[in-house]
C-alpha atoms as a PDB file:
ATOM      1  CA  UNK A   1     145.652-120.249  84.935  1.00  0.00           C
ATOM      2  CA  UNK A   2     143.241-120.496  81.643  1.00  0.00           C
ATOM      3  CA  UNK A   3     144.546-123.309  80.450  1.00  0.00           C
ATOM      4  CA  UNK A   4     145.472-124.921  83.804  1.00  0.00           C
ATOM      5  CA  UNK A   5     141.150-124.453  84.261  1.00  0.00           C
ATOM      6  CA  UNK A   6     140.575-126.010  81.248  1.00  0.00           C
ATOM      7  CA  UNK A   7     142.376-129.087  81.511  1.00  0.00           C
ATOM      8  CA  UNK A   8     141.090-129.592  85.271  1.00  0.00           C
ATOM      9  CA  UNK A   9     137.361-129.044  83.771  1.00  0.00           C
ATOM     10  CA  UNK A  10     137.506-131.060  81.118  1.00  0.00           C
ATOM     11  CA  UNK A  11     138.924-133.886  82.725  1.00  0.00           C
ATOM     12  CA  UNK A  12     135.695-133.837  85.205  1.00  0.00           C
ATOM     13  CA  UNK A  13     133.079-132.412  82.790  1.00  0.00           C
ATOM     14  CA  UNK A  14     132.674-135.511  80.347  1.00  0.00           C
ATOM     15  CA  UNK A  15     131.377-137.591  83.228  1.00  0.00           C
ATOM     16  CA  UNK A  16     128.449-135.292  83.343  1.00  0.00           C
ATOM     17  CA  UNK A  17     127.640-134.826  80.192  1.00  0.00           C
ATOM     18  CA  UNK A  18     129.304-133.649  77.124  1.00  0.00           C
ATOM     19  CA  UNK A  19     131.776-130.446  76.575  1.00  0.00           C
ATOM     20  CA  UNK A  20     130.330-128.920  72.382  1.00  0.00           C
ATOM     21  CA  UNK A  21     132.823-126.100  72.457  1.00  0.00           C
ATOM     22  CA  UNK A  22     135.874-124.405  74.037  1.00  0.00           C
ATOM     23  CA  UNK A  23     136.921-120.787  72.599  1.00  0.00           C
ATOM     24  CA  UNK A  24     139.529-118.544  74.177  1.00  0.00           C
ATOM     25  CA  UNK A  25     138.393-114.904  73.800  1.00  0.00           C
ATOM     26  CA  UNK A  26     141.003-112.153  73.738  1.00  0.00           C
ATOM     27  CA  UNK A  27     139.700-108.184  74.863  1.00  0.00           C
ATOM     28  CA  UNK A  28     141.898-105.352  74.218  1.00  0.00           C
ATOM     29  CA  UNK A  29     140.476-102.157  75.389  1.00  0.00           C
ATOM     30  CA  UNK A  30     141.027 -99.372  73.279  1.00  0.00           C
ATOM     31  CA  UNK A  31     140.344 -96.560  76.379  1.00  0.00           C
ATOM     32  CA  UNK A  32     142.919 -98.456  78.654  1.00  0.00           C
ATOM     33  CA  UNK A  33     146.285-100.129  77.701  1.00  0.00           C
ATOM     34  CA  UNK A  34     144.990-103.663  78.599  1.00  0.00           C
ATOM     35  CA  UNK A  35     143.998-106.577  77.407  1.00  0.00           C
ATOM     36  CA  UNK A  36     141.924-109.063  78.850  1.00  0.00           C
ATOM     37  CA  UNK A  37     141.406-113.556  77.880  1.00  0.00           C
ATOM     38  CA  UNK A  38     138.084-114.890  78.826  1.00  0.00           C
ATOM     39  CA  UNK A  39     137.584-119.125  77.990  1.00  0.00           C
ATOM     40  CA  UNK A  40     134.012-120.219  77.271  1.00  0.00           C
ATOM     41  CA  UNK A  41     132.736-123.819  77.545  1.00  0.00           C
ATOM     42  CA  UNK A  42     129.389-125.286  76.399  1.00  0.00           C
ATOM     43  CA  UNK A  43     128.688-128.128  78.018  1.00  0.00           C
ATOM     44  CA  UNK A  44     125.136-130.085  78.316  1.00  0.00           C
ATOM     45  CA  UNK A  45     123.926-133.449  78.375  1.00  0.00           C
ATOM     46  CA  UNK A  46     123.562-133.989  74.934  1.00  0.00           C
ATOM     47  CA  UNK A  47     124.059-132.637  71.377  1.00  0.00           C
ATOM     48  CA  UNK A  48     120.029-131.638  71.163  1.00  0.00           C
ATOM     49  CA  UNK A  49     119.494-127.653  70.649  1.00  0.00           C
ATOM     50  CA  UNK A  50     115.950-128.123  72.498  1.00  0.00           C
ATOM     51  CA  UNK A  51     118.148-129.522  76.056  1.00  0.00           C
ATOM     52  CA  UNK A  52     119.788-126.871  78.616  1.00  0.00           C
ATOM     53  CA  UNK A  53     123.045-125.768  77.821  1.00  0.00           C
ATOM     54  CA  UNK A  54     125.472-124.004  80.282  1.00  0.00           C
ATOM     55  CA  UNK A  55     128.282-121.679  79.002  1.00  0.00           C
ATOM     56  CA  UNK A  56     131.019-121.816  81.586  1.00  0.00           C
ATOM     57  CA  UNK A  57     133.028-118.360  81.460  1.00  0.00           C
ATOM     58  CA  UNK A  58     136.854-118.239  83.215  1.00  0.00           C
ATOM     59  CA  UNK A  59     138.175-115.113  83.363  1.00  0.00           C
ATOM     60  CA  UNK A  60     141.538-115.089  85.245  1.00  0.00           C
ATOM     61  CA  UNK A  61     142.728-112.869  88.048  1.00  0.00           C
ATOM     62  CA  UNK A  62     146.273-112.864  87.105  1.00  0.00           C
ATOM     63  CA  UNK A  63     147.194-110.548  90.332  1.00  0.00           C
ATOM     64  CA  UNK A  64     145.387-112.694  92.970  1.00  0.00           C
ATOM     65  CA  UNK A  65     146.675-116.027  90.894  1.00  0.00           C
ATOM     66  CA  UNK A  66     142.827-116.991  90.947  1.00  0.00           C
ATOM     67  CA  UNK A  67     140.269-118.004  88.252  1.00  0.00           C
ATOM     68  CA  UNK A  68     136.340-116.452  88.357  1.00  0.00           C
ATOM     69  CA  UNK A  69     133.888-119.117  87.216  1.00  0.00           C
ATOM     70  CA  UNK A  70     130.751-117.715  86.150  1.00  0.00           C
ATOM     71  CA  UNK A  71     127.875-120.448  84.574  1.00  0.00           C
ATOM     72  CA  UNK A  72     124.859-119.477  82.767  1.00  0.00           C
ATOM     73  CA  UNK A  73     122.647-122.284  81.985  1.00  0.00           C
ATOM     74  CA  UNK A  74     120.057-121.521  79.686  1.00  0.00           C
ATOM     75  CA  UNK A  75     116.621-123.313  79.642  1.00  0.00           C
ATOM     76  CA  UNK A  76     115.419-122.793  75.822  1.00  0.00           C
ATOM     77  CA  UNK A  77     111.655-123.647  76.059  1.00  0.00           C
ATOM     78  CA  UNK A  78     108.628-121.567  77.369  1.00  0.00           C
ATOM     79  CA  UNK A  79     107.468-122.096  80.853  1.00  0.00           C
ATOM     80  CA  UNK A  80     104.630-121.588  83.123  1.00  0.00           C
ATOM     81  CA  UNK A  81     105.013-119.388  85.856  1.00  0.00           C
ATOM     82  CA  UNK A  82     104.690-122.619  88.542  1.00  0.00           C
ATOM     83  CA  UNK A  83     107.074-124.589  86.292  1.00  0.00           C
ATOM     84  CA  UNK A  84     109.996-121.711  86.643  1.00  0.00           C
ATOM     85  CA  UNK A  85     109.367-121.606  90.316  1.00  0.00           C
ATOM     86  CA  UNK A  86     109.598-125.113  90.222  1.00  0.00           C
ATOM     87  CA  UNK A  87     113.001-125.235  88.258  1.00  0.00           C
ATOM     88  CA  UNK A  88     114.236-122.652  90.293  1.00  0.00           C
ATOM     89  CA  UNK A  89     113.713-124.461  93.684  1.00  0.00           C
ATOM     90  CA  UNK A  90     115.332-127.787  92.370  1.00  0.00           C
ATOM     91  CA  UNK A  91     118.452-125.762  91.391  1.00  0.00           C
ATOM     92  CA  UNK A  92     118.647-123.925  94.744  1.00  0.00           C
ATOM     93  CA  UNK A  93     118.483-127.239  96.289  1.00  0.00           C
ATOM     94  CA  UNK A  94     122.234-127.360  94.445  1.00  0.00           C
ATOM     95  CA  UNK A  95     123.391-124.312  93.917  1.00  0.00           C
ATOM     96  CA  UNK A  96     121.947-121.936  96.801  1.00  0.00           C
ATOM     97  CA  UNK A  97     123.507-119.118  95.339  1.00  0.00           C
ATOM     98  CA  UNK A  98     121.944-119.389  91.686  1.00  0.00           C
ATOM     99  CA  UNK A  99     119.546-116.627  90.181  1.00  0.00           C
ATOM    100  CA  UNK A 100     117.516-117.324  87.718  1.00  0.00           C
ATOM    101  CA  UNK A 101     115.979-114.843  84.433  1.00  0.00           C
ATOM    102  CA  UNK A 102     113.045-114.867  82.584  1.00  0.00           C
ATOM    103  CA  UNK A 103     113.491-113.387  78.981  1.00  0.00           C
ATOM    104  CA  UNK A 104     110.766-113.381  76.440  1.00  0.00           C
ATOM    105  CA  UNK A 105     111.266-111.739  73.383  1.00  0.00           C
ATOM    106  CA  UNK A 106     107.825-110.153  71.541  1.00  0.00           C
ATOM    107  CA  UNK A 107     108.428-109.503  67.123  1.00  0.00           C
ATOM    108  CA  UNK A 108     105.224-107.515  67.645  1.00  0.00           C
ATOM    109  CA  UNK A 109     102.164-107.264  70.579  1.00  0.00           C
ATOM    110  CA  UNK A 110     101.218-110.630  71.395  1.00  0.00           C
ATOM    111  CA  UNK A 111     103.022-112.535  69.249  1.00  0.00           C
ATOM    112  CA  UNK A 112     106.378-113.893  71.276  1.00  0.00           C
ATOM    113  CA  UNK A 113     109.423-114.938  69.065  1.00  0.00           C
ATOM    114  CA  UNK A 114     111.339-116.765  71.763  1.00  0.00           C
ATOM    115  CA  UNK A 115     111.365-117.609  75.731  1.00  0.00           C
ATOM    116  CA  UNK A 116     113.789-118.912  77.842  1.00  0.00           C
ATOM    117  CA  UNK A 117     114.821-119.109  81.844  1.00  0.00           C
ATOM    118  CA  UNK A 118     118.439-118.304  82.059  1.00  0.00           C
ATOM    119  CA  UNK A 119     120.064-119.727  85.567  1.00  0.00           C
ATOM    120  CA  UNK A 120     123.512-118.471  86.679  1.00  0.00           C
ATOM    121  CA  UNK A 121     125.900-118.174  89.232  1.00  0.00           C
ATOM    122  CA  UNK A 122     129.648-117.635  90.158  1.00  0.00           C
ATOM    123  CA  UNK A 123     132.517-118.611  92.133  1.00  0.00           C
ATOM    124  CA  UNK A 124     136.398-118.278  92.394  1.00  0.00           C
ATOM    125  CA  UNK A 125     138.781-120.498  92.795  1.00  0.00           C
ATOM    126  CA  UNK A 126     143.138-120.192  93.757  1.00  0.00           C
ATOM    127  CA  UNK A 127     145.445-121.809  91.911  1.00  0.00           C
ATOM    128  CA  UNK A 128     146.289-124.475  94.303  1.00  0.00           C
ATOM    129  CA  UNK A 129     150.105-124.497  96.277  1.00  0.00           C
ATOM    130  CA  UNK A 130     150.564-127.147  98.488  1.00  0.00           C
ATOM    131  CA  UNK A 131     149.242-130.435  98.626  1.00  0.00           C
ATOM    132  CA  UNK A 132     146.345-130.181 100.853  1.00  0.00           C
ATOM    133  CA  UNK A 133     145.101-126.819  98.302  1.00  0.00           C
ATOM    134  CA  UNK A 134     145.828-129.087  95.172  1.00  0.00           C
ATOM    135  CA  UNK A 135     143.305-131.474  97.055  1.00  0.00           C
ATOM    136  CA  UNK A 136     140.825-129.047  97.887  1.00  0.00           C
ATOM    137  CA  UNK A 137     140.623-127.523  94.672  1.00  0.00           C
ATOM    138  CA  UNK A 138     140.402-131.053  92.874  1.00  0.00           C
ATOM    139  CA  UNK A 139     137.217-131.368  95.132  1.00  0.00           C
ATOM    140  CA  UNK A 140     135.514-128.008  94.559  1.00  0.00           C
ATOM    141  CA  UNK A 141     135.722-128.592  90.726  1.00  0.00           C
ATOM    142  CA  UNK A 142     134.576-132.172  90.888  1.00  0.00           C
ATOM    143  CA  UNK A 143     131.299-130.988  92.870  1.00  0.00           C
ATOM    144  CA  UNK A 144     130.832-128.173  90.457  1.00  0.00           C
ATOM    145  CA  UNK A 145     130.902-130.227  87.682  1.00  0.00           C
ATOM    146  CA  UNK A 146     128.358-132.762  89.481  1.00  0.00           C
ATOM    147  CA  UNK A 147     126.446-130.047  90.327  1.00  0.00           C
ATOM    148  CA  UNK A 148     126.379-128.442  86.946  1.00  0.00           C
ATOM    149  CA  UNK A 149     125.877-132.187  85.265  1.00  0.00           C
ATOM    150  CA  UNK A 150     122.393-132.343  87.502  1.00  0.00           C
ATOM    151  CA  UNK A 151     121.230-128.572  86.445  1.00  0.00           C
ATOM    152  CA  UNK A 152     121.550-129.112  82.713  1.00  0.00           C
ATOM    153  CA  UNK A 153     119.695-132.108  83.489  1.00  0.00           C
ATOM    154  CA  UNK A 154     116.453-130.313  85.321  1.00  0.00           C
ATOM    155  CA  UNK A 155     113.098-130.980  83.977  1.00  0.00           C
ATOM    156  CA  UNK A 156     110.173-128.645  85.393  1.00  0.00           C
END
C-alpha cells in the first residue's frame, strides 16, 4: 500500500509544487514482536529553506488494506498574533479540519532562538477495488494535493 501511495502522490504532487525527499522508515519495537514502515515526503513550492514545507507521513493499515495520511506543514518565520490567525483562517477555508501550533523556542529569557506555526491534519484513504473506488480515490488524492499545493503557498 506504501509504495502503491507513493506512486499515486507523486504523480499528482509535482503539479503543485516540488517533492525534496522521499524516505521509507522501518520501526521495530523491542517491547512487542512488531514492526512497523512509515514513508515521509517533503514537498513545497520551491527549494528555499525560508518557504513552508509539508512532510507528508503514510503509515499503512495493513489489516483494514488502508493508508493514514497525516501532513504537517511547517511555517518557518515569526508571526504576529493577527498574522497566525490570519494564516489559520485561509487554511480552514481548505482544509476545515486543520490545527495549527505555535512553537517558539527561548536559548535564555527573552532572547528567542527560533519560531514557527506548524499546520496539520489527517485523513485515510482504502486501497481502491472496483472501478468506481479506483475513481474516487484518484479524486481524493488529486484534491489533497491541490489543497496541500495552495497551503505551502499561504502568505499571512
Amino acid at each position: 500500500m506504501l509504495q502503491f501511495m507513493v506512486e499515486k502522490l507523486n504523480q499528482q504532487l509535482h503539479a503543485h509544487g516540488m517533492i525534496s525527499d522521499i524516505v521509507l522508515r522501518s520501526d521495530h519495537s523491542l517491547l512487542e514482536e512488531s514492526e512497523g514502515q512509515e514513508v515521509l515526503i517533503t514537498f513545497s513550492e520551491a527549494e528555499d529553506e525560508k518557504q513552508p514545507t509539508a512532510t507528508i507521513h503514510l503509515f499503512s493499515i495493513a489489516e483494514e488494506d488502508s493508508c493514514e495520511i497525516e501532513v504537517e506543514i511547517d511555517y518557518p518565520y515569526s508571526l504576529q498574533y493577527e498574522e497566525i490567525q490570519g494564516l489559520w483562517t485561509q487554511a480552514k477555508s481548505l482544509v476545515a479540519e486543520c490545527s495549527l501550533t505555535e512553537k517558539r523556542r527561548f536559548v535564555e529569557p527573552g532572547k528567542q532562538a527560533e519560531a514557527k506555526v506548524v499546520l496539520d491534519y489527517h485523513f485515510v484513504v482504502q486501497m481502491p477495488r472496483t472501478e468506481a473506488e479506483e475513481m474516487a480515490f484518484t479524486e481524493t488524492i488529486a484534491r489533497f494535493s491541490a489543497d496541500l499545493g495552495m497551503l505551502v503557498k499561504l502568505n499571512t
